[in-house]
N, C-alpha and C. Protein backbone atom coordinates (compact mmCIF):
# COMPACT_ATOMS: atom_id res chain seq x y z
N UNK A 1 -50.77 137.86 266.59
CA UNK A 1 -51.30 136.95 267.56
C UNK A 1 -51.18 135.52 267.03
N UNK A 2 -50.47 134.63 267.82
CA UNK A 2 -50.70 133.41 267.32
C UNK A 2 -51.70 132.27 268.23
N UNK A 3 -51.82 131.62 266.91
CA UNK A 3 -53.31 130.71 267.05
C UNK A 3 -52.85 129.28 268.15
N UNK A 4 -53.71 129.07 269.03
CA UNK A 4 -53.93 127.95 269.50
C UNK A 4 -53.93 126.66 268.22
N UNK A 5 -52.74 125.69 268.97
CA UNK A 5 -53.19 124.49 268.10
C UNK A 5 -53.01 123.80 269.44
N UNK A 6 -54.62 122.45 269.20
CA UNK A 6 -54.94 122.15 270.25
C UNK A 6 -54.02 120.47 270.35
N UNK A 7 -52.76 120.71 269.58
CA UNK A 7 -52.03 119.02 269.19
C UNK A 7 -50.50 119.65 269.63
N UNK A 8 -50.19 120.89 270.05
CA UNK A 8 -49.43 120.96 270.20
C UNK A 8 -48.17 120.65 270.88
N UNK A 9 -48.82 119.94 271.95
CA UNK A 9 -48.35 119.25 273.36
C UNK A 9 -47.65 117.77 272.38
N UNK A 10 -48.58 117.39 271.75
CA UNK A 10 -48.25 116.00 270.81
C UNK A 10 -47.08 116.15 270.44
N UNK A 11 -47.40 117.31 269.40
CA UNK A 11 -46.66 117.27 268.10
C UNK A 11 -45.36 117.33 268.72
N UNK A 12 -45.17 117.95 269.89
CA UNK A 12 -43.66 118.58 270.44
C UNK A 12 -42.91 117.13 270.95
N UNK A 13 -43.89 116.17 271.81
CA UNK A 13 -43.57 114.72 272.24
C UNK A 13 -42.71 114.44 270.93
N UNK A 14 -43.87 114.23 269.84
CA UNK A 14 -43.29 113.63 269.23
C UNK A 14 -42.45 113.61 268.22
N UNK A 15 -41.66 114.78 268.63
CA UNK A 15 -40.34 114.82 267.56
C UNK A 15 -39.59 114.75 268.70
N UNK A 16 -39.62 114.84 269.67
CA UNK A 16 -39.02 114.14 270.61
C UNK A 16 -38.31 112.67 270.20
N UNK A 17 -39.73 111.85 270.14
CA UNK A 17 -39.44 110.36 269.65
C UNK A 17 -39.07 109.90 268.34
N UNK A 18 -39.94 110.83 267.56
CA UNK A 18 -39.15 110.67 266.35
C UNK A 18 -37.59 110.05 266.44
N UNK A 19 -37.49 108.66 265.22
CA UNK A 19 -36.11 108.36 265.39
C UNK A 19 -34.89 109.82 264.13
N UNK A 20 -33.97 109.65 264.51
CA UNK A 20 -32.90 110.48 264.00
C UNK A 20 -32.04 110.19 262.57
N UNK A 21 -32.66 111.06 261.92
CA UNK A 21 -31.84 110.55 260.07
C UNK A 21 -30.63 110.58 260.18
N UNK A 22 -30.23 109.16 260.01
CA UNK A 22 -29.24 109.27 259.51
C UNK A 22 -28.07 109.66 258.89
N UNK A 23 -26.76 110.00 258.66
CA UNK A 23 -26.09 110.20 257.14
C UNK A 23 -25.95 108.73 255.90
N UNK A 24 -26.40 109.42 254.74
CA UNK A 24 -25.89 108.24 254.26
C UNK A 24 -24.77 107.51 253.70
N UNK A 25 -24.46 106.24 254.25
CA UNK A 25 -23.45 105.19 254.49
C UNK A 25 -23.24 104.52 253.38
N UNK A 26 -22.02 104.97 252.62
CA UNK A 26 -21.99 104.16 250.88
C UNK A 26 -21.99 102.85 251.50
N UNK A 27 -21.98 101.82 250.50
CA UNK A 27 -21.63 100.34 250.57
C UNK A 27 -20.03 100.20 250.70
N UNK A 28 -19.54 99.22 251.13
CA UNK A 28 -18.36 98.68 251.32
C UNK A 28 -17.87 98.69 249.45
N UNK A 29 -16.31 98.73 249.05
CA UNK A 29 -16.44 98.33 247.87
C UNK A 29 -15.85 97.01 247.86
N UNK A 30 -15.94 96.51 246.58
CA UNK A 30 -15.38 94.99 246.49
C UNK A 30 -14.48 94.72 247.01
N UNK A 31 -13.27 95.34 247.30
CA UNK A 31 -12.18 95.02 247.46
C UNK A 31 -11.95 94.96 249.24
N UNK A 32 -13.08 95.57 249.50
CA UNK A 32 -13.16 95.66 251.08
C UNK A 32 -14.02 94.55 251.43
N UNK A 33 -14.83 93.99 250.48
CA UNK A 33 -15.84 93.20 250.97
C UNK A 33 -15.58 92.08 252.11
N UNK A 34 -14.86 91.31 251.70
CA UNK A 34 -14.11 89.76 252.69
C UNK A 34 -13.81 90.67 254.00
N UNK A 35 -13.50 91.56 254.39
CA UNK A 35 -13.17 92.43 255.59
C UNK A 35 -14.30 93.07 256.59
N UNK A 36 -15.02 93.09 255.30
CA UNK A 36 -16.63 93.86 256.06
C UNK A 36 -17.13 93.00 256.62
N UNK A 37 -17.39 91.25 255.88
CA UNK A 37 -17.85 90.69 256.03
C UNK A 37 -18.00 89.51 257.15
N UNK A 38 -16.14 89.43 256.89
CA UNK A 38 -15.36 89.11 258.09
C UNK A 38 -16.15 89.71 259.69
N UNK A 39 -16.04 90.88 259.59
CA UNK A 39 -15.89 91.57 261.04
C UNK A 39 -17.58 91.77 261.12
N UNK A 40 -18.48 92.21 260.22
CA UNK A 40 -20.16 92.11 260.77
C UNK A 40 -20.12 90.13 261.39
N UNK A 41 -19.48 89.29 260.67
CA UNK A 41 -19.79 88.08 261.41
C UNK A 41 -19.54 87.85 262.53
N UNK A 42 -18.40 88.61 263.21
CA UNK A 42 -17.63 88.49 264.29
C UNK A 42 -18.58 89.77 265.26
N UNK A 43 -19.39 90.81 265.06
CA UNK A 43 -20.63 91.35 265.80
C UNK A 43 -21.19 90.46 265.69
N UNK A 44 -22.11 89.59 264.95
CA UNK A 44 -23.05 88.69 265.14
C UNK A 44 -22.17 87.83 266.24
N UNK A 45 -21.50 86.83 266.01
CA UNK A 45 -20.70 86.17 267.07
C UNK A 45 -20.99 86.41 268.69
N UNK A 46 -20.43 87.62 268.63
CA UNK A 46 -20.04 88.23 269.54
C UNK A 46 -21.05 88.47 270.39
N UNK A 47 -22.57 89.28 269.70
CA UNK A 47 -23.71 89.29 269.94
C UNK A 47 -24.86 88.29 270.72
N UNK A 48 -24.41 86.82 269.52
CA UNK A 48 -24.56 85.78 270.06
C UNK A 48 -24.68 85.39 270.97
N UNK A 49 -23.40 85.60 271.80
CA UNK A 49 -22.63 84.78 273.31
C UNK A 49 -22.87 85.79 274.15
N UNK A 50 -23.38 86.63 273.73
CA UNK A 50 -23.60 87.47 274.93
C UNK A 50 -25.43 87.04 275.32
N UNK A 51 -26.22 86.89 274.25
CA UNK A 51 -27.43 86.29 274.41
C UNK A 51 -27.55 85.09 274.97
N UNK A 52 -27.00 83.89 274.45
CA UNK A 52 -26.35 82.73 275.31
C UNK A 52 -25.99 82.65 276.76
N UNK A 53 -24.96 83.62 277.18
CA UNK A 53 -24.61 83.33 278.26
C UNK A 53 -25.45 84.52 279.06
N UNK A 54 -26.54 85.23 278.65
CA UNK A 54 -27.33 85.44 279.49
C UNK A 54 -28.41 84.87 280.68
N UNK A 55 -28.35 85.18 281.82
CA UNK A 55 -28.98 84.69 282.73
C UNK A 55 -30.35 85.32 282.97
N UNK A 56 -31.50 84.21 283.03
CA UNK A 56 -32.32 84.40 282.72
C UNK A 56 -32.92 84.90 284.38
N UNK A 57 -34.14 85.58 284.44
CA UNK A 57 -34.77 85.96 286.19
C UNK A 57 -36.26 85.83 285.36
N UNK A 58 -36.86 85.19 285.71
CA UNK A 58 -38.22 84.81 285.55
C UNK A 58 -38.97 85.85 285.98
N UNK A 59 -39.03 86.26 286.89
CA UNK A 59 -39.36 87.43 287.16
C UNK A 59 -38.99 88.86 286.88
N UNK A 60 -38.29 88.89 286.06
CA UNK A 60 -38.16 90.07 284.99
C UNK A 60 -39.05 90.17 284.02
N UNK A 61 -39.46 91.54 283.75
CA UNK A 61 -40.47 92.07 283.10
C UNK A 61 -39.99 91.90 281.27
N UNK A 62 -39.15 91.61 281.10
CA UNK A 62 -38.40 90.91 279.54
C UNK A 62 -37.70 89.81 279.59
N UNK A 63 -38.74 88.89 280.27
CA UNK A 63 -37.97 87.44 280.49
C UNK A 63 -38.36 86.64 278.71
N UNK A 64 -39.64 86.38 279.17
CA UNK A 64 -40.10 86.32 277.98
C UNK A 64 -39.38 86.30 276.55
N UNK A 65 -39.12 87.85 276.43
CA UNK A 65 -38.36 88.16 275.22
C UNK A 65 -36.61 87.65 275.46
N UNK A 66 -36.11 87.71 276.31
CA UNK A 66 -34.96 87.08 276.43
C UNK A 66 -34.89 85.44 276.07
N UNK A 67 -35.48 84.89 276.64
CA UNK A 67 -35.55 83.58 276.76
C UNK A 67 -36.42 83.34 274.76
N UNK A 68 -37.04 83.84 274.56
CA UNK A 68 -37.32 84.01 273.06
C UNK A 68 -35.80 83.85 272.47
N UNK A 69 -35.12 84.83 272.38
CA UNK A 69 -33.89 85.44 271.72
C UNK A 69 -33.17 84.77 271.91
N UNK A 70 -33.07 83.63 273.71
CA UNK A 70 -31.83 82.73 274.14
C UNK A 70 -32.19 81.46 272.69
N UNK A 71 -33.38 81.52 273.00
CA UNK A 71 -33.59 79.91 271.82
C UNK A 71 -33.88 80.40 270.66
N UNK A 72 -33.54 81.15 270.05
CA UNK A 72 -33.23 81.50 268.70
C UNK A 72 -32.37 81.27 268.69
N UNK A 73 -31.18 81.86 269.05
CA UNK A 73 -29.62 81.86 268.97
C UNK A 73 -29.25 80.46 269.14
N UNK A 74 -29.87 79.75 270.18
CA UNK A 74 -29.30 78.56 270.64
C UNK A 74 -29.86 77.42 269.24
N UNK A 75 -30.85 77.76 268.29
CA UNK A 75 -31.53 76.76 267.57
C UNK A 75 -30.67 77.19 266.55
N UNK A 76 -30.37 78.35 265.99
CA UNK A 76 -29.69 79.27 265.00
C UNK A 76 -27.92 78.69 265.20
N UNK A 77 -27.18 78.25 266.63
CA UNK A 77 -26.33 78.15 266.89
C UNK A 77 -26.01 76.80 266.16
N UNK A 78 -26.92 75.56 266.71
CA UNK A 78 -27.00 74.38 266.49
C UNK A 78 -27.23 73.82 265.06
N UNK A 79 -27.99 75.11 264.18
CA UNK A 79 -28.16 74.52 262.88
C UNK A 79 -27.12 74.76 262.15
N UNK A 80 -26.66 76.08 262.50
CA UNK A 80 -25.10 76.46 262.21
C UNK A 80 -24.00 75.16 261.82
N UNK A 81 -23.89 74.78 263.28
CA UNK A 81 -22.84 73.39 263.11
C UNK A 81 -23.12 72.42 262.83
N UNK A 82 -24.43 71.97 262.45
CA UNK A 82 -25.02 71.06 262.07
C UNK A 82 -24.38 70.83 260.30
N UNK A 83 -25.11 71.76 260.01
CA UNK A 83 -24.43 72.34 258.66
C UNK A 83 -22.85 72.50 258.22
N UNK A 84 -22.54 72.62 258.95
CA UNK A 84 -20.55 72.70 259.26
C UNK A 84 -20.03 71.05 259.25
N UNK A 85 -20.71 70.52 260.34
CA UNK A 85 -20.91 69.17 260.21
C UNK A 85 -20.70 68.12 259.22
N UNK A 86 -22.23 68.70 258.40
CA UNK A 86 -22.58 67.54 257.30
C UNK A 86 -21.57 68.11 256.38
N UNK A 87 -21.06 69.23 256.06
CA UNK A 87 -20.19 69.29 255.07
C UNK A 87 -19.04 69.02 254.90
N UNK A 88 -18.23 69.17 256.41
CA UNK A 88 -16.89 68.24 256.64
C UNK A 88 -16.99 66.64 256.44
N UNK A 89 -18.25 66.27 256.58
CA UNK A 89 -18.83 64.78 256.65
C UNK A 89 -18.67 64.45 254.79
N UNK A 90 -19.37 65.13 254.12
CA UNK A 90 -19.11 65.45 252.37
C UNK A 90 -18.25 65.28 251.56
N UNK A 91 -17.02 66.40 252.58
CA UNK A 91 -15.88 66.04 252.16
C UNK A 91 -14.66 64.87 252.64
N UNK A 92 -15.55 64.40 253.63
CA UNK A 92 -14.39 62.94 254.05
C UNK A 92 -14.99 61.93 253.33
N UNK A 93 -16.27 61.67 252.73
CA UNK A 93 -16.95 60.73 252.14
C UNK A 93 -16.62 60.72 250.77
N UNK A 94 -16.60 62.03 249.97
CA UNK A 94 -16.23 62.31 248.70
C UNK A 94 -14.26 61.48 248.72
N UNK A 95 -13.34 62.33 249.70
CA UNK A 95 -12.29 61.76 249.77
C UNK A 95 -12.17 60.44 249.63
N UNK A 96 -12.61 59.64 250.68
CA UNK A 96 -13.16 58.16 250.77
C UNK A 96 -13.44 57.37 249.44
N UNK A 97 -14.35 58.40 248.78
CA UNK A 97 -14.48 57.48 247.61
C UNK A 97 -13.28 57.52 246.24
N UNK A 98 -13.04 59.00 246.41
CA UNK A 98 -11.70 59.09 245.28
C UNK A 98 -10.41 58.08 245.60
N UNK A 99 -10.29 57.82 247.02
CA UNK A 99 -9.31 57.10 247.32
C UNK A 99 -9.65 54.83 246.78
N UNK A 100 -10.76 55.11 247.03
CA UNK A 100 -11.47 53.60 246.65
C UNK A 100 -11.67 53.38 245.10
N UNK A 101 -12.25 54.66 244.14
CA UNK A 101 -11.49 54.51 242.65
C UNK A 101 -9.99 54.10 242.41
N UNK A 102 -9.50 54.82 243.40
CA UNK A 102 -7.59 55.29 242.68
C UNK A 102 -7.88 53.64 242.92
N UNK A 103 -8.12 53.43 244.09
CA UNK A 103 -7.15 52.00 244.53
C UNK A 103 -8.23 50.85 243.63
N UNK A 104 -8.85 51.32 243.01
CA UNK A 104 -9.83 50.08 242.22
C UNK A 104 -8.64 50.04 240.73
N UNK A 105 -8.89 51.24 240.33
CA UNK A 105 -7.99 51.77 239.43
C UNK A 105 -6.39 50.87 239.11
N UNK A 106 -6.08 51.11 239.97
CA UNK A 106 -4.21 50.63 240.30
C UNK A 106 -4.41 49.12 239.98
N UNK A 107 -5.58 48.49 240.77
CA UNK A 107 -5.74 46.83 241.26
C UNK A 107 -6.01 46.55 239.28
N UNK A 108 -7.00 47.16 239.00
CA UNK A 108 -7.09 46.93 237.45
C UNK A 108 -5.93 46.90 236.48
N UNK A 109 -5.00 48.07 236.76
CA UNK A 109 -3.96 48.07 235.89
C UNK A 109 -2.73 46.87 236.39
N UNK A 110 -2.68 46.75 237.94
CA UNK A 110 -2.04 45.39 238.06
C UNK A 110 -2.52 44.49 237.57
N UNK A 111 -3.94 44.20 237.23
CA UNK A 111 -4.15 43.20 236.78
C UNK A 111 -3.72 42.84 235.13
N UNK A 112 -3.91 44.04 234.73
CA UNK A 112 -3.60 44.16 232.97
C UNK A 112 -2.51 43.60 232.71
N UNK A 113 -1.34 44.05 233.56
CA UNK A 113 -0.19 44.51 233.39
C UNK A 113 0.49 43.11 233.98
N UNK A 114 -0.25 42.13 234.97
CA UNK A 114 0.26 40.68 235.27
C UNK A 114 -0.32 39.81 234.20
């Protein structure tokens, strides 16, 4: 005879919901890395613009959370190139100045040298 368990209705739900183990997924190795890394950026990307060019309905019951997620991405987007920005900016300023030594440089040795 088996026994009443009075959770049983639960317990059954909830391996239902229970999420699903995995297998486990070695790491990329080094030599793959620039490739892995490459292409998870290009999901993020991709991910991105799809959040972006989502259209928002106010009256949707996950507006809220959308419009959350639109201005993440969009603040996340902007600091992105911001950053891209100042560093192309770095390297034209750094250039700028190596070019204003050379030519300080040259003007000195013309001068030595007249």
């Amino acid at each position: 005879m088996r026994e009443f368990n009075p959770y049983e209705a639960e317990m059954k739900q909830a391996e239902e919901t229970l999420p699903v183990v995995l297998p486990f997924v070695p790491l990329p190795s080094a030599e793959t890395m620039p490739e892995e890394f490459a292409y998870s950026t290009m999901l993020a990307l991709r991910t991105q613009q799809e959040i972006l060019e989502m259209t928002l309905n106010p009256n949707d019951e996950h507006y809220e959370a959308e419009l959350r997620a639109k201005s993440a991405m969009a603040a996340a987007q902007i600091n992105a190139q911001l950053k891209a920005d100042e560093q192309r900016l770095k390297r034209q300023i750094a250039a700028v100045s190596y070019y204003a030594e050379l030519k300080a440089a040259l003007a000195a040795f013309h001068a030595k040298k007249d």
